[in-house]
Protein backbone atom coordinates (compact mmCIF):
# COMPACT_ATOMS: atom_id res chain seq x y z
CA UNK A 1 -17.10 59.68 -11.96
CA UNK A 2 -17.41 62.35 -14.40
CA UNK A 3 -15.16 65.79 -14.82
CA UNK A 4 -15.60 69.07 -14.83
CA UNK A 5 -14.30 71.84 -17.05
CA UNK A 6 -14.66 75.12 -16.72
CA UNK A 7 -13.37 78.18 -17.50
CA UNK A 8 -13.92 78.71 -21.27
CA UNK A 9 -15.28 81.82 -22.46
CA UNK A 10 -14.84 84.44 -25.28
CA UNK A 11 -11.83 86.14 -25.46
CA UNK A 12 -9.32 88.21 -28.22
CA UNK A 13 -6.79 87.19 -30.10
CA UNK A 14 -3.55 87.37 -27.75
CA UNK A 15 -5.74 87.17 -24.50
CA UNK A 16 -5.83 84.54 -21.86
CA UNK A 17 -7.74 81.89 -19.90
CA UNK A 18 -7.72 79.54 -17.28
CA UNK A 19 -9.41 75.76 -17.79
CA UNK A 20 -10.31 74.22 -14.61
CA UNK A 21 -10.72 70.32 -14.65
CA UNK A 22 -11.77 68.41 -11.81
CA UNK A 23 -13.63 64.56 -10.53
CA UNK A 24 -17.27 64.81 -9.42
CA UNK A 25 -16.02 62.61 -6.35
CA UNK A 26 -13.49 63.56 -4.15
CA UNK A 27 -12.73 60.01 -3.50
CA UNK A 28 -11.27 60.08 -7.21
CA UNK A 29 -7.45 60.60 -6.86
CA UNK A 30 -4.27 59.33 -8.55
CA UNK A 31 -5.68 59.99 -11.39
CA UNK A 32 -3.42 61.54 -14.72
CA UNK A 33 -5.19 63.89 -16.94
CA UNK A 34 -5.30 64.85 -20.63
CA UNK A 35 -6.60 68.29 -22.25
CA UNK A 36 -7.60 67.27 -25.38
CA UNK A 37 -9.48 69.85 -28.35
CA UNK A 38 -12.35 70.17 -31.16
CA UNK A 39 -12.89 72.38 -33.35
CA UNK A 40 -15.96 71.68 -36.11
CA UNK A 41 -15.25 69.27 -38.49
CA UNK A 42 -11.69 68.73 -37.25
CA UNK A 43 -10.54 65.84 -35.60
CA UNK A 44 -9.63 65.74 -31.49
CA UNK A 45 -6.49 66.75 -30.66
CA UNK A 46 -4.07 65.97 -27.59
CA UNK A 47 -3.02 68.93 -26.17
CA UNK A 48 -1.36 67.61 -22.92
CA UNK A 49 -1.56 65.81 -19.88
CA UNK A 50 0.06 65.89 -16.62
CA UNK A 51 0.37 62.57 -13.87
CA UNK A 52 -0.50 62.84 -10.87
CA UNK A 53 3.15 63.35 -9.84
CA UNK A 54 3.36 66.14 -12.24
CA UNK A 55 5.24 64.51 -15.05
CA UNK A 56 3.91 66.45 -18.69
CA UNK A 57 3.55 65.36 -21.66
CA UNK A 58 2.97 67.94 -24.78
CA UNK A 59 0.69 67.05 -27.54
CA UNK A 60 -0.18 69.67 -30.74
CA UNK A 61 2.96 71.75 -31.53
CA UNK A 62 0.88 74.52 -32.20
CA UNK A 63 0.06 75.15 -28.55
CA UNK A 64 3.61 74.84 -27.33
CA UNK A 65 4.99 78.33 -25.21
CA UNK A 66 1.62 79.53 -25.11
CA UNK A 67 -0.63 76.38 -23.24
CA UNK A 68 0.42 75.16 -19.32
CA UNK A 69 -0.52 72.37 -17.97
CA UNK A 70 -0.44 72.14 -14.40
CA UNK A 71 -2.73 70.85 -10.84
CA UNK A 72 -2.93 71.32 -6.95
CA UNK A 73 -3.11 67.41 -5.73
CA UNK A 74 -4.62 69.82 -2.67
CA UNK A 75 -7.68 70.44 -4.68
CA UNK A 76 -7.90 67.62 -6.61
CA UNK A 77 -7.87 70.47 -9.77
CA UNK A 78 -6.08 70.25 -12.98
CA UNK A 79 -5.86 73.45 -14.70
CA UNK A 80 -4.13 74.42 -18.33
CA UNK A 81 -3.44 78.34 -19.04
CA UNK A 82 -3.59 79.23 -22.14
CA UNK A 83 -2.14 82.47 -23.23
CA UNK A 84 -1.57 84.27 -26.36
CA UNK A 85 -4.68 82.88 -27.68
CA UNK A 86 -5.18 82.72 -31.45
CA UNK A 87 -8.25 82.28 -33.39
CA UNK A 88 -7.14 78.72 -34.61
CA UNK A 89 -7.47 77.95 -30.83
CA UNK A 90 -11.40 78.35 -31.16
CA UNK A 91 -12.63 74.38 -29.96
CA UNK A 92 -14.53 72.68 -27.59
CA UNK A 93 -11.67 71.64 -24.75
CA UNK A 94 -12.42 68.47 -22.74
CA UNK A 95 -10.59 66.99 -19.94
CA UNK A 96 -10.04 63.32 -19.08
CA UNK A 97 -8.98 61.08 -16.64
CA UNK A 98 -6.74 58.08 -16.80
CA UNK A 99 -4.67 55.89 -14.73
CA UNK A 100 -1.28 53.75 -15.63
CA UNK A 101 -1.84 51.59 -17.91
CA UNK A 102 -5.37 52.42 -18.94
CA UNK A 103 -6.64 54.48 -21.42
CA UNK A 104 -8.76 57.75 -20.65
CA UNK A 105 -12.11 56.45 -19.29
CA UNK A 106 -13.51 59.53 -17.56
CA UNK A 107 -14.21 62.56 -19.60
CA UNK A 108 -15.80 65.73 -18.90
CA UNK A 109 -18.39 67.76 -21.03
CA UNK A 110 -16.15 69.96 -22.41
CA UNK A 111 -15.55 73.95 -22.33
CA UNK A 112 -16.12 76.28 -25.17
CA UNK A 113 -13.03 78.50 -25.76
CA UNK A 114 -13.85 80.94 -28.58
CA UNK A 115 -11.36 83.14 -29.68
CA UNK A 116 -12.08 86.40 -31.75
CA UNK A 117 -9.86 87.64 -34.12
């Protein structure tokens, strides 16, 4: 199973966008998911993740009023809306997939969200 993220783009400073983030199965369900970040030469960061019962859990403070994490079970979709972009939000966002217990086996190719000051 792999994941799929889409939805990155180029945008301004203070404008918005949608990640999508789903399985390339539709079998694949249950499944928790983490946004995670990487900019050049910086480390990954955790920027949240969501269960599949729709418990969150926030990562970087820096994204924190301005980043939602959410999904529709329905579609089998996790999505994370990220307004008020700044130019220090310029990365390469990946998605990933994990169940209890387990760390986060199933990762996507990641999204490029460029943001122009």
């Amino acid at each position: 199973v792999q994941l799929q993220a889409s939805g990155g783009g180029l945008v301004q400073a203070g404008g918005s966008l949608k990640l999508s983030c789903a399985p390339s199965e539709r079998t694949f369900k249950n499944w928790a998911c983490g946004w995670f970040r990487q900019a050049p030469g910086k480390a990954r960061e955790f920027v949240a993740s969501i269960s599949w019962s729709g418990t969150i859990t926030n990562g970087v403070d820096s994204v924190k009023g301005r980043f939602t994490i959410s999904r529709d079970n329905a579609k089998n979709t996790v999505y994370l809306q990220m307004n008020s972009l700044k130019p220090e939000d310029t990365a390469v966002y990946y998605c990933a997939a994990t169940y209890p217990g387990e760390g986060y086996d199933y990762w996507g190719q990641g999204t490029q969200v460029t943001v122009s000051s």
